[in-house]
N, C-alpha and C. Protein backbone atom coordinates (compact mmCIF):
# COMPACT_ATOMS: atom_id res chain seq x y z
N UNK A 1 47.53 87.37 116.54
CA UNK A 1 46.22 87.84 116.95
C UNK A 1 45.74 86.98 118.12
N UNK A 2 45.26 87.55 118.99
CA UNK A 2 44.49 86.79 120.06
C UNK A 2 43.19 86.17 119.95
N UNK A 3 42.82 84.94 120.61
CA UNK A 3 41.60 84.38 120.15
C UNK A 3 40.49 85.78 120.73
N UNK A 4 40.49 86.14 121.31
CA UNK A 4 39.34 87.69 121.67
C UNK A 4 39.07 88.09 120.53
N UNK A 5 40.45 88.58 120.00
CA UNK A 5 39.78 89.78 118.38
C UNK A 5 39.63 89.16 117.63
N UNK A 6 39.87 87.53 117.30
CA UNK A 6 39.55 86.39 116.18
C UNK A 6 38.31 86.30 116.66
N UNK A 7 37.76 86.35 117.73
CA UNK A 7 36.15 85.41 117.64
C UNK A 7 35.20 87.41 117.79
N UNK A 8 35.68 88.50 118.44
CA UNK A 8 35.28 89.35 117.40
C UNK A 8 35.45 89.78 116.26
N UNK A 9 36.27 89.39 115.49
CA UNK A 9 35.92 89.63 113.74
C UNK A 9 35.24 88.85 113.39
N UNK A 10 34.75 87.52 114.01
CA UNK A 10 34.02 86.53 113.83
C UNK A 10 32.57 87.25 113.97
N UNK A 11 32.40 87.37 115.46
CA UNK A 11 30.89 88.26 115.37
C UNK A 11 30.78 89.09 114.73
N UNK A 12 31.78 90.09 114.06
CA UNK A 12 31.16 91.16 113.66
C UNK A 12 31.09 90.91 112.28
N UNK A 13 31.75 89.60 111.10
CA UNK A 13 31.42 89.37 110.24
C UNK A 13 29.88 88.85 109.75
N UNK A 14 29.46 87.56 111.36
CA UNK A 14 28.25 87.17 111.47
C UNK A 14 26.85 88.15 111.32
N UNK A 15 27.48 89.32 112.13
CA UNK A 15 26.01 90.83 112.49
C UNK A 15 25.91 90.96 110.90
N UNK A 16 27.02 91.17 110.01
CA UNK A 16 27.27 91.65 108.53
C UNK A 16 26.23 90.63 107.78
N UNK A 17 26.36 89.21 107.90
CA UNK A 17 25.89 88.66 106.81
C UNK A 17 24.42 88.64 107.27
N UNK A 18 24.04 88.32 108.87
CA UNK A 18 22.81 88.25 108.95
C UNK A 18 21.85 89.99 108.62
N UNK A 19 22.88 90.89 108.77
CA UNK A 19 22.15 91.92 108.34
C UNK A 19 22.24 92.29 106.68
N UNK A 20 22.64 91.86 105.78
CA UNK A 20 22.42 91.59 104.72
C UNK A 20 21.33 90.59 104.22
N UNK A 21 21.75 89.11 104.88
CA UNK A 21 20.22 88.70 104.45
C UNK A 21 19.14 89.18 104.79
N UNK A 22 19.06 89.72 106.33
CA UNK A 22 17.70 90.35 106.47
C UNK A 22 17.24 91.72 105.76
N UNK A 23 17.95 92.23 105.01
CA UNK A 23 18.22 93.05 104.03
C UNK A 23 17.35 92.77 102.45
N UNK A 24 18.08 91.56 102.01
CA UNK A 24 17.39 90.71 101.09
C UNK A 24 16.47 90.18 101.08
N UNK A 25 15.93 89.50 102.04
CA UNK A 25 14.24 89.12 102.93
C UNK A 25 13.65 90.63 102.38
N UNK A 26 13.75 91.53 103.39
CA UNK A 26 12.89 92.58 102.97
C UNK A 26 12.50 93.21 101.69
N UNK A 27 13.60 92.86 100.91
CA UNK A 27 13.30 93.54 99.78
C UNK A 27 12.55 92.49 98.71
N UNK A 28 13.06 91.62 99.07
CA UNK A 28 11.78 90.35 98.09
C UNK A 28 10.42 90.68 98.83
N UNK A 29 10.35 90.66 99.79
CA UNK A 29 8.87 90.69 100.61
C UNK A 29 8.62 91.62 99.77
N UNK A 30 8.92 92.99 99.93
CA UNK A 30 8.81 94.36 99.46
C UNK A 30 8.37 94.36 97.83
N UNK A 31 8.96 93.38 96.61
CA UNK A 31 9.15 93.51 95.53
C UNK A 31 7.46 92.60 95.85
N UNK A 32 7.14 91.42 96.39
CA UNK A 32 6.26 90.62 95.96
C UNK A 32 4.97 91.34 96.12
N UNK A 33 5.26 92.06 97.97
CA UNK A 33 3.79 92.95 97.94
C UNK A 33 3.09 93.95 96.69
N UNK A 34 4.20 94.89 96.08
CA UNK A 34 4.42 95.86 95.33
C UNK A 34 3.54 95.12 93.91
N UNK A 35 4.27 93.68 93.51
CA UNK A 35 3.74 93.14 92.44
C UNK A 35 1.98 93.24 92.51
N UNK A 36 1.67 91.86 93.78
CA UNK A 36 0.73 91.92 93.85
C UNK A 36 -0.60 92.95 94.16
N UNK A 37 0.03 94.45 94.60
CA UNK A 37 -1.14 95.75 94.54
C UNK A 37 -0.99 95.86 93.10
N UNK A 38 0.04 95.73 92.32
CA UNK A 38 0.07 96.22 90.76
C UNK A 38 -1.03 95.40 90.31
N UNK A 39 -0.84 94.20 90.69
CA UNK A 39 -1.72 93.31 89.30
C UNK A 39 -3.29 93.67 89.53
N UNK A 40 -3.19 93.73 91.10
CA UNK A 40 -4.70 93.82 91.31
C UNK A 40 -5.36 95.05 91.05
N UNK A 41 -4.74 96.14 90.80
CA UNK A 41 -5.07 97.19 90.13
C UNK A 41 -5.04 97.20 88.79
N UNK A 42 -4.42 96.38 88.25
CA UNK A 42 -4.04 96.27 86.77
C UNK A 42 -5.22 95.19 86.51
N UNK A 43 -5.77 94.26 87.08
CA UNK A 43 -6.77 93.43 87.10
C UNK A 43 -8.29 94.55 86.99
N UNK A 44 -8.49 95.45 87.77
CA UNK A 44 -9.62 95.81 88.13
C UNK A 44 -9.71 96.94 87.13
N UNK A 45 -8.71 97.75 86.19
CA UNK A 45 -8.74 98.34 85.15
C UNK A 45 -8.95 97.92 84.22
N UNK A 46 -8.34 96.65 83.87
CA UNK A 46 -9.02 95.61 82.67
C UNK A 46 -10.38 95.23 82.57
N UNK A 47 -11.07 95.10 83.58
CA UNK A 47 -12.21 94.81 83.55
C UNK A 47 -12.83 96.04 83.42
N UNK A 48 -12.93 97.46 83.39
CA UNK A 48 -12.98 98.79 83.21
C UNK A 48 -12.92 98.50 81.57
N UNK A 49 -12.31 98.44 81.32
CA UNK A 49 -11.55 98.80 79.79
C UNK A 49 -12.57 98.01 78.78
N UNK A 50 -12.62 96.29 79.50
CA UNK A 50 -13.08 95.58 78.79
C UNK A 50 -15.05 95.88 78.49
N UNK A 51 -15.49 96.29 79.93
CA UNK A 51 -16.55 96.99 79.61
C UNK A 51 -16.74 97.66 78.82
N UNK A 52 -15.92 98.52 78.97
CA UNK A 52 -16.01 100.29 78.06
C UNK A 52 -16.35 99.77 76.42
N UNK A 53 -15.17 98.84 76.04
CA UNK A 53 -15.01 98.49 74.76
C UNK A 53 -16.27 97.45 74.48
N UNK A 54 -16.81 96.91 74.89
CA UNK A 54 -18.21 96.17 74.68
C UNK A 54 -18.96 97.71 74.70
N UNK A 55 -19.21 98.31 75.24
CA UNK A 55 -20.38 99.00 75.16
C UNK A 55 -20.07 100.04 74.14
N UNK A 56 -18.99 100.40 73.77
CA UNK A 56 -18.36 101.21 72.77
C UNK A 56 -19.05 100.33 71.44
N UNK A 57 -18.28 98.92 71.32
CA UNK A 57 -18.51 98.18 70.13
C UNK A 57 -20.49 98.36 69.80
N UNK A 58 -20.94 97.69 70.96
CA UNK A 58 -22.04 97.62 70.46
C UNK A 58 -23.01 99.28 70.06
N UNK A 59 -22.46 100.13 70.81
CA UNK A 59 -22.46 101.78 70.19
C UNK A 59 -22.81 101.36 68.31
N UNK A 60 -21.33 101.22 67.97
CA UNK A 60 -20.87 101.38 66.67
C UNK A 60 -21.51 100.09 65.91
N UNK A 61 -21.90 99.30 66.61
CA UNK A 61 -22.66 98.41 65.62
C UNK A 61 -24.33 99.39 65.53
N UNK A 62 -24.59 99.41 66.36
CA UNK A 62 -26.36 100.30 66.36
C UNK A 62 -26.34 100.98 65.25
N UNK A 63 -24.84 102.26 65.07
CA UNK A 63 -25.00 103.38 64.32
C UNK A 63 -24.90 102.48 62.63
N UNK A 64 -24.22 101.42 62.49
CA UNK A 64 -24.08 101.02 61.14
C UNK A 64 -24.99 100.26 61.07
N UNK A 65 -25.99 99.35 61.51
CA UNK A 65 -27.40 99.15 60.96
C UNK A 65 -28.31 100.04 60.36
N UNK A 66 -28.08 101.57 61.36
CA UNK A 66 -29.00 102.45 60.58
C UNK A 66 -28.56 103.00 59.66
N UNK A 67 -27.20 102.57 58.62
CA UNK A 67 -26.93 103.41 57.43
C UNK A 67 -27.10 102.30 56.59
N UNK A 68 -27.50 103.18 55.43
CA UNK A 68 -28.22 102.51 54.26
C UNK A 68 -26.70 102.72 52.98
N UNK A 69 -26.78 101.71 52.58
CA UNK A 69 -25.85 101.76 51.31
C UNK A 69 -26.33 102.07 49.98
N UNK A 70 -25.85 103.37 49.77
CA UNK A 70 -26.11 104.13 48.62
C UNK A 70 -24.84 104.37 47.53
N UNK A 71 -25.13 104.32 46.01
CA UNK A 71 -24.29 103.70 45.41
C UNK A 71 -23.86 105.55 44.58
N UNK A 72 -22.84 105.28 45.08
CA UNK A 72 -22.41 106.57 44.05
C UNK A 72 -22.71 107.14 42.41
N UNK A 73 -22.81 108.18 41.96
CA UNK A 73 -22.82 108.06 40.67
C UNK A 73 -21.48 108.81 39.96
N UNK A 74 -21.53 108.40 39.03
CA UNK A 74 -20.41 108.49 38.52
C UNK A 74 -19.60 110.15 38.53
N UNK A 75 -20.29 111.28 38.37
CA UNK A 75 -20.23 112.70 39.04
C UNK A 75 -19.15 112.34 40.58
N UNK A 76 -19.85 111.61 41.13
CA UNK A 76 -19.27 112.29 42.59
C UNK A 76 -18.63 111.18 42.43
N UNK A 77 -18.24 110.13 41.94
CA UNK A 77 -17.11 109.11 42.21
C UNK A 77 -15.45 110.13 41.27
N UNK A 78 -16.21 110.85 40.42
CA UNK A 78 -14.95 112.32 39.70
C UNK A 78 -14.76 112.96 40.53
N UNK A 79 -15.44 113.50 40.95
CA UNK A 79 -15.39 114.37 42.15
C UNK A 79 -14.46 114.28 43.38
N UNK A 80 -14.70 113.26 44.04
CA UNK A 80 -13.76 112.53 44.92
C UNK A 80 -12.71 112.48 44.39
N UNK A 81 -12.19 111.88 43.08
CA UNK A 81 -10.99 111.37 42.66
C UNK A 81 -10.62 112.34 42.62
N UNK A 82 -10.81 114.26 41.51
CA UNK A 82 -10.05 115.41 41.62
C UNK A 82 -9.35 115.59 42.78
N UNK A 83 -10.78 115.53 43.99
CA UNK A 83 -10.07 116.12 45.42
C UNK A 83 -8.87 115.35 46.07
N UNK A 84 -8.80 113.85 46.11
CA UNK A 84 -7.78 113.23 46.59
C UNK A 84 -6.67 113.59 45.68
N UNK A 85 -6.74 113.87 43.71
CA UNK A 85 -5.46 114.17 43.28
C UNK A 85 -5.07 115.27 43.58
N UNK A 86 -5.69 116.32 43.86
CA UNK A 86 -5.46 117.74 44.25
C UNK A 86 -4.49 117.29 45.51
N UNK A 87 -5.12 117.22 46.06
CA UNK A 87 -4.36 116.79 47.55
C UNK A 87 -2.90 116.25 47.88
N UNK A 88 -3.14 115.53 46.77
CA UNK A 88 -1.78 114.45 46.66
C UNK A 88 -0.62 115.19 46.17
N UNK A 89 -1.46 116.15 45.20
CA UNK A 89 -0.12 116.94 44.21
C UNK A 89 0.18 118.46 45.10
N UNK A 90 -0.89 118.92 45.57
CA UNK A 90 -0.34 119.73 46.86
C UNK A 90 0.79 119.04 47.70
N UNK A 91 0.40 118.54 48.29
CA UNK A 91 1.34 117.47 49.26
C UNK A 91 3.32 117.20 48.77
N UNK A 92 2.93 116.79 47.68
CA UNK A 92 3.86 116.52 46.89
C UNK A 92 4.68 117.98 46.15
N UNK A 93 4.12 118.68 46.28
CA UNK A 93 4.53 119.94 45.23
C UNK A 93 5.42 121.19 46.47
């Protein structure tokens, strides 16, 4: 082989690797930008969510102060029990 086509397989191995790393550069750049729109959208939904669920919670606390605890009598504590065995033996049958 002549030194000519030795020092071009040389360059053209060099174009190869530098265009591979610059290959790899881009795609980390690419992966880090990508991360960081995720989180920050994933950041600004959490705080969405976390609202919602405070104002949800305190909803459901309001509605259970205004119920009063009333004690079954023994009628409707039978009552209940038929319907859940009914149910069960439907289910089962």
């Amino acid at each position: 082989m002549t030194k000519e086509k030795m020092n071009e397989k040389l360059d053209v191995s060099k174009r190869m690797f530098f265009r591979s790393a610059v290959a790899v550069v881009g795609a980390v750049t690419t992966a880090g930008v990508a991360k960081t729109v995720a989180t920050a959208s994933a950041d600004s939904a959490n705080q969405s969510n976390k609202r919602k669920y405070a104002q949800e919670a305190l909803r459901q606390e309001r509605i259970m102060l205004q119920k009063k605890f009333v004690l079954m009598t023994d009628d409707e504590k039978k009552l209940m029990l038929d319907e859940i065995l009914g149910n069960h033996h439907k289910q089962t049958a």
